[in-house]
Protein backbone atom coordinates (compact mmCIF):
# COMPACT_ATOMS: atom_id res chain seq x y z
CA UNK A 1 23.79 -20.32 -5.77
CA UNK A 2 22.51 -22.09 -2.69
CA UNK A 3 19.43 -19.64 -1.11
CA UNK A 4 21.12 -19.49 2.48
CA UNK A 5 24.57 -17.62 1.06
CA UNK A 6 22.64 -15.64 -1.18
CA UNK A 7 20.60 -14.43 1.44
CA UNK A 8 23.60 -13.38 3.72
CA UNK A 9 24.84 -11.61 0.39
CA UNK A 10 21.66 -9.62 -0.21
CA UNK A 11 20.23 -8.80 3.30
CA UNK A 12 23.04 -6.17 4.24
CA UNK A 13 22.49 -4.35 1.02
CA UNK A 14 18.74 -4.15 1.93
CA UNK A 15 18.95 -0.83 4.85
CA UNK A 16 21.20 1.78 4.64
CA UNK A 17 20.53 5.69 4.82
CA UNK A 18 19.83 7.76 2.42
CA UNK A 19 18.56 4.85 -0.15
CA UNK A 20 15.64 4.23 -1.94
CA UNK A 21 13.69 1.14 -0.85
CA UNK A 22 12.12 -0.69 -3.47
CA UNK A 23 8.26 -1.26 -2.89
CA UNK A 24 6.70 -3.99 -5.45
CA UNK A 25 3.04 -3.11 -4.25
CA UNK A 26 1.79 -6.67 -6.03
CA UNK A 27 3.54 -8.58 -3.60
CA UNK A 28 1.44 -7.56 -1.29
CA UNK A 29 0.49 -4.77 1.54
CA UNK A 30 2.71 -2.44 3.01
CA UNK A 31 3.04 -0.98 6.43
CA UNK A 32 4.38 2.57 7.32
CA UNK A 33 5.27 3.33 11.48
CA UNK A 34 6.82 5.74 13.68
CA UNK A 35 7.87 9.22 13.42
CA UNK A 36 5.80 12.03 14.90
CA UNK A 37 2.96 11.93 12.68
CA UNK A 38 3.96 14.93 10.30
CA UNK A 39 7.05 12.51 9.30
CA UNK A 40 4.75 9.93 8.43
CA UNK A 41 2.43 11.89 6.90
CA UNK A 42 5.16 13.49 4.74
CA UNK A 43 6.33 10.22 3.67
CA UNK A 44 2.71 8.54 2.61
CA UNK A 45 2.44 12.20 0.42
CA UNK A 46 5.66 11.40 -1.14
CA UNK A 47 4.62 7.64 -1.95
CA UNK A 48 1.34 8.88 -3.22
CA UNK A 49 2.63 11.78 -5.59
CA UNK A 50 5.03 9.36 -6.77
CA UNK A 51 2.45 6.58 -8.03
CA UNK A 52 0.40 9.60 -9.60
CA UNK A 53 3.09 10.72 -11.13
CA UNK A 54 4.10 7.78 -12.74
CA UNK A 55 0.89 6.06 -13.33
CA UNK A 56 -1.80 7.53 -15.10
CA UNK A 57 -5.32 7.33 -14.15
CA UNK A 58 -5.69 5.20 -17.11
CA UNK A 59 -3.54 2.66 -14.59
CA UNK A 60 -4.21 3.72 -10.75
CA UNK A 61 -6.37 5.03 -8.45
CA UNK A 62 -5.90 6.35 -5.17
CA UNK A 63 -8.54 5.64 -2.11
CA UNK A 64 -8.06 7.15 1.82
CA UNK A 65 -9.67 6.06 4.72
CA UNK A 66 -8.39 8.81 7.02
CA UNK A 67 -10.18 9.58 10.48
CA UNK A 68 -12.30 13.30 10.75
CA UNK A 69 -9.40 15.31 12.53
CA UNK A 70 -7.05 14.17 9.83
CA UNK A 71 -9.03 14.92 6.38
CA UNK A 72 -7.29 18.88 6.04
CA UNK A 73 -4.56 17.32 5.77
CA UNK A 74 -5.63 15.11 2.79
CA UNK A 75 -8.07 17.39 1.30
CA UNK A 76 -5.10 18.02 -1.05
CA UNK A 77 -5.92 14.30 -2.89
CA UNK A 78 -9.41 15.85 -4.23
CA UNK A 79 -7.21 17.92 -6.47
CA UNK A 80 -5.18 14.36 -8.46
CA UNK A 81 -7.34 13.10 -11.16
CA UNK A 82 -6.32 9.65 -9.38
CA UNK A 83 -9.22 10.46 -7.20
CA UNK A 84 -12.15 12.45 -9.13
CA UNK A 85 -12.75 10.96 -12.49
CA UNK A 86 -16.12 9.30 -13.08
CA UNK A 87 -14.34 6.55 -14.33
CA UNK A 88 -13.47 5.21 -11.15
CA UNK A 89 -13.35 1.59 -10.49
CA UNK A 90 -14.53 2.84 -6.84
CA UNK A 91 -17.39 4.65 -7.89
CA UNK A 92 -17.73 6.17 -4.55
CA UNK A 93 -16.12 9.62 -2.80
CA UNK A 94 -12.56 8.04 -2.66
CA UNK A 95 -11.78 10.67 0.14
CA UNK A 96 -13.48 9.22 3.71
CA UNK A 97 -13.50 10.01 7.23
CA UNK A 98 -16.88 8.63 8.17
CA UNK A 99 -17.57 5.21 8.79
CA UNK A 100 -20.70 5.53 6.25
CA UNK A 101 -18.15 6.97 3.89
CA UNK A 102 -16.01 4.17 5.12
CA UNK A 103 -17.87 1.14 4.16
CA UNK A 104 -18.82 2.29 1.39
CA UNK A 105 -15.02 2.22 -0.06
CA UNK A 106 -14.38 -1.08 1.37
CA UNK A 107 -17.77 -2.43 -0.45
CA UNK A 108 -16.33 -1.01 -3.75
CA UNK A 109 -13.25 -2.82 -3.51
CA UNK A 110 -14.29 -6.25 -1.78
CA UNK A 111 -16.73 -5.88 -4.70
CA UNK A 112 -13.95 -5.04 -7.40
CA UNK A 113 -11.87 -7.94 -5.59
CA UNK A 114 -14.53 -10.48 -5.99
CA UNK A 115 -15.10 -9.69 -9.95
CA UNK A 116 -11.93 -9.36 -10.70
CA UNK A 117 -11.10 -12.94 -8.84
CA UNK A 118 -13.96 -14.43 -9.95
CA UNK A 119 -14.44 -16.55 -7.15
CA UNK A 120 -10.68 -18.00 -6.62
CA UNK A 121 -8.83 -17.81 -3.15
CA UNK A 122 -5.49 -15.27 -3.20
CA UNK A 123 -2.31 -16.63 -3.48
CA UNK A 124 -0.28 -17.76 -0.38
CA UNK A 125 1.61 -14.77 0.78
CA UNK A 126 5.16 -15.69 3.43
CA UNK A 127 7.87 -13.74 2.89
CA UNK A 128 7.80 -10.29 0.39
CA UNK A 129 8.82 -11.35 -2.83
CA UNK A 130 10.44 -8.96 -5.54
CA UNK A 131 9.23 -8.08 -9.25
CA UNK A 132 11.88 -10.63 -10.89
CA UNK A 133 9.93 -13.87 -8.55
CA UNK A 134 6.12 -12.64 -8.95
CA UNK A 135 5.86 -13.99 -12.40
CA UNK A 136 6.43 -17.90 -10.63
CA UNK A 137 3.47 -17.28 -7.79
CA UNK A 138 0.68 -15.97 -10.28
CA UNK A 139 -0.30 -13.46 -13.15
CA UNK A 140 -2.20 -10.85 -13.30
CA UNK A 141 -6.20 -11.17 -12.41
CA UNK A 142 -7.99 -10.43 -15.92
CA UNK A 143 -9.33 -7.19 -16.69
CA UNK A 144 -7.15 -5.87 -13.54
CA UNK A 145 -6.61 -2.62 -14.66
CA UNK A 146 -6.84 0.30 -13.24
CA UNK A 147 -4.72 -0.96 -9.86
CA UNK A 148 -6.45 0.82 -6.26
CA UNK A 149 -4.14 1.80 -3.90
CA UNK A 150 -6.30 2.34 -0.54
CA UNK A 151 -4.56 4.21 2.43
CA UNK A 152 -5.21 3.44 5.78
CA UNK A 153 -4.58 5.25 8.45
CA UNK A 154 -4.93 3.11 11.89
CA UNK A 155 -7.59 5.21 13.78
CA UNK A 156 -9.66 5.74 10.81
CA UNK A 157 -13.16 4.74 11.34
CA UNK A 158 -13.27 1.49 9.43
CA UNK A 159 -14.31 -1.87 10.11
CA UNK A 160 -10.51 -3.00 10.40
CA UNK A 161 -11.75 -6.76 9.84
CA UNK A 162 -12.80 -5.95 6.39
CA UNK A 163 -9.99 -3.45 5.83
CA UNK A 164 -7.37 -6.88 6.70
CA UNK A 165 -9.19 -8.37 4.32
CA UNK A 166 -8.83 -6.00 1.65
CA UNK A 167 -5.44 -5.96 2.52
CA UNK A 168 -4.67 -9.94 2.05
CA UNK A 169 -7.12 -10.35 -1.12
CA UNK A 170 -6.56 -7.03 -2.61
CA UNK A 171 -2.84 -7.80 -4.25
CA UNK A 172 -4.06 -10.74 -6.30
CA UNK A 173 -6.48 -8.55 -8.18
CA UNK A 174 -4.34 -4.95 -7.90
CA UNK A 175 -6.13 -3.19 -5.13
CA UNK A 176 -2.89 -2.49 -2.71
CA UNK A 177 -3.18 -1.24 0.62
CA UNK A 178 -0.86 1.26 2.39
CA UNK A 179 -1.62 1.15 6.52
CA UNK A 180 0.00 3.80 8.55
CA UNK A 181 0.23 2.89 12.36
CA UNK A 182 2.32 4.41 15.18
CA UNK A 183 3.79 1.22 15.98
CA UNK A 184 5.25 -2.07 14.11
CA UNK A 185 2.58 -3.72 16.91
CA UNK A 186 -0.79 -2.34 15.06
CA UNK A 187 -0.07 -3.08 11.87
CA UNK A 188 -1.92 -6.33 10.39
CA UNK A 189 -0.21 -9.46 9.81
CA UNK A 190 -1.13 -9.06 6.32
CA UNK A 191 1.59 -5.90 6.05
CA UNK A 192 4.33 -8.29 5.63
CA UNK A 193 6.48 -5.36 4.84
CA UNK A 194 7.00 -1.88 6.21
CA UNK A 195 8.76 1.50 6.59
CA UNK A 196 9.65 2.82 10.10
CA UNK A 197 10.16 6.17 9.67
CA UNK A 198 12.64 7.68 12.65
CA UNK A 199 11.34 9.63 15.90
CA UNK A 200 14.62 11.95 15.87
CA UNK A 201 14.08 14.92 14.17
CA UNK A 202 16.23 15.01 10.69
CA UNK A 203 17.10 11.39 10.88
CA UNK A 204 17.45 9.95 7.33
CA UNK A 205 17.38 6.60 7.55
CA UNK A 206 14.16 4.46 7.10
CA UNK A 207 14.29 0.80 7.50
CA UNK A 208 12.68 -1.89 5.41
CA UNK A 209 12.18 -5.52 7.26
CA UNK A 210 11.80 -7.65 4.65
CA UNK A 211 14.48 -8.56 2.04
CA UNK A 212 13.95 -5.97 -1.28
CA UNK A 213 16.75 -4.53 -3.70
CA UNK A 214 16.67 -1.39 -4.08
CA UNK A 215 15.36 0.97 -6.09
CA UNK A 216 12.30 3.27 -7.25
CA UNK A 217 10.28 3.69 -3.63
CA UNK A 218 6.70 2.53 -4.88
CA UNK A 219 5.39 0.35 -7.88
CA UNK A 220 2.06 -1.30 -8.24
CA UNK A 221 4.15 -3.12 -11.58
């Protein structure tokens, strides 16, 4: 099959309401917009409860960067043993809404990237890509387990230079990064896929702008 008709065969299968989306985390980051905040939120909870549930800590690890009015409403994550075992890759509070707190999560992980890297450049990211074509870009970085996943919310106070270049580096070596923004507009270029989530209250429908079958929401593979 030529790639242009297959294309026009998948793409109208890719939105639709009341379907999951399929996130393949290793492709690279993800973006989540819109709503009215509490929608958002709702969503990144559901995301983040699904990875725990399906990935032991053995496998992943959950970090926030969330700003100081927002941390009740992630004090929750102290709870998930995702986020509290001493055998953290992190090795830090994973929880922060300080930029001293910060820093010091994004120096974990563009330390973690680095090692497990060893000193080669990430792989050229264009379009998303799905689980089936990973395999034909580039393997696994050795030793790259647990995965990170690293929330972001956009008015946390981070260095957002080093968080965008978590967020391009980070796949290659399974630290994923999940930035939530109010609009398609602040999210880096490096979130070459995301979720708007609907303003109207009890809307259904989220739409995904890159081309992904669907399937289970979130997998870090």
């Amino acid at each position: 099959l030529r790639a242009t008709p297959l294309g026009h065969f998948i793409r109208p299968t890719t939105t639709g309401p009341g379907r999951p989306i399929a996130f393949y985390l290793r492709a690279g980051s993800r973006g989540l917009t819109g709503g009215d905040g509490n929608a958002s939120r709702a969503m990144v909870r559901a995301a983040l409860c699904q990875l725990a549930v399906f990935h032991p800590p053995e496998e992943l690890w959950i970090a926030l960067c969330v700003p100081d009015e927002r941390r009740a409403d992630w004090e929750w994550v102290k709870w998930m043993p995702h986020t509290s075992s001493s055998h953290s890759p992190v090795g830090v509070p994973h929880l922060a809404d300080r930029r001293s707190a910060a820093s010091d999560v994004l120096a974990a992980l563009e330390s973690l990237i680095d090692e497990r890297l060893g000193g080669e450049q990430p792989l050229p990211r264009g379009r998303s890509v799905t689980a089936e074509e990973l395999p034909q870009i580039g393997g696994d970085a050795p030793g790259a387990v647990p995965a990170v996943v690293l929330l972001v919310d956009n008015t946390a106070p981070a260095d957002r230079a080093r968080v965008t270049r978590v967020a391009e580096r980070g796949p290659d070596a399974r630290v994923h990064v999940i930035w939530c923004a109010p609009r398609v507009e602040d999210l880096p270029a490096a979130c070459r896929s995301f979720v708007e989530v609907p303003a109207a209250p009890g809307a259904e429908d989220q739409r995904e702008r890159q081309a992904v079958p669907p399937g289970l929401a979130w997998s870090h593979g």
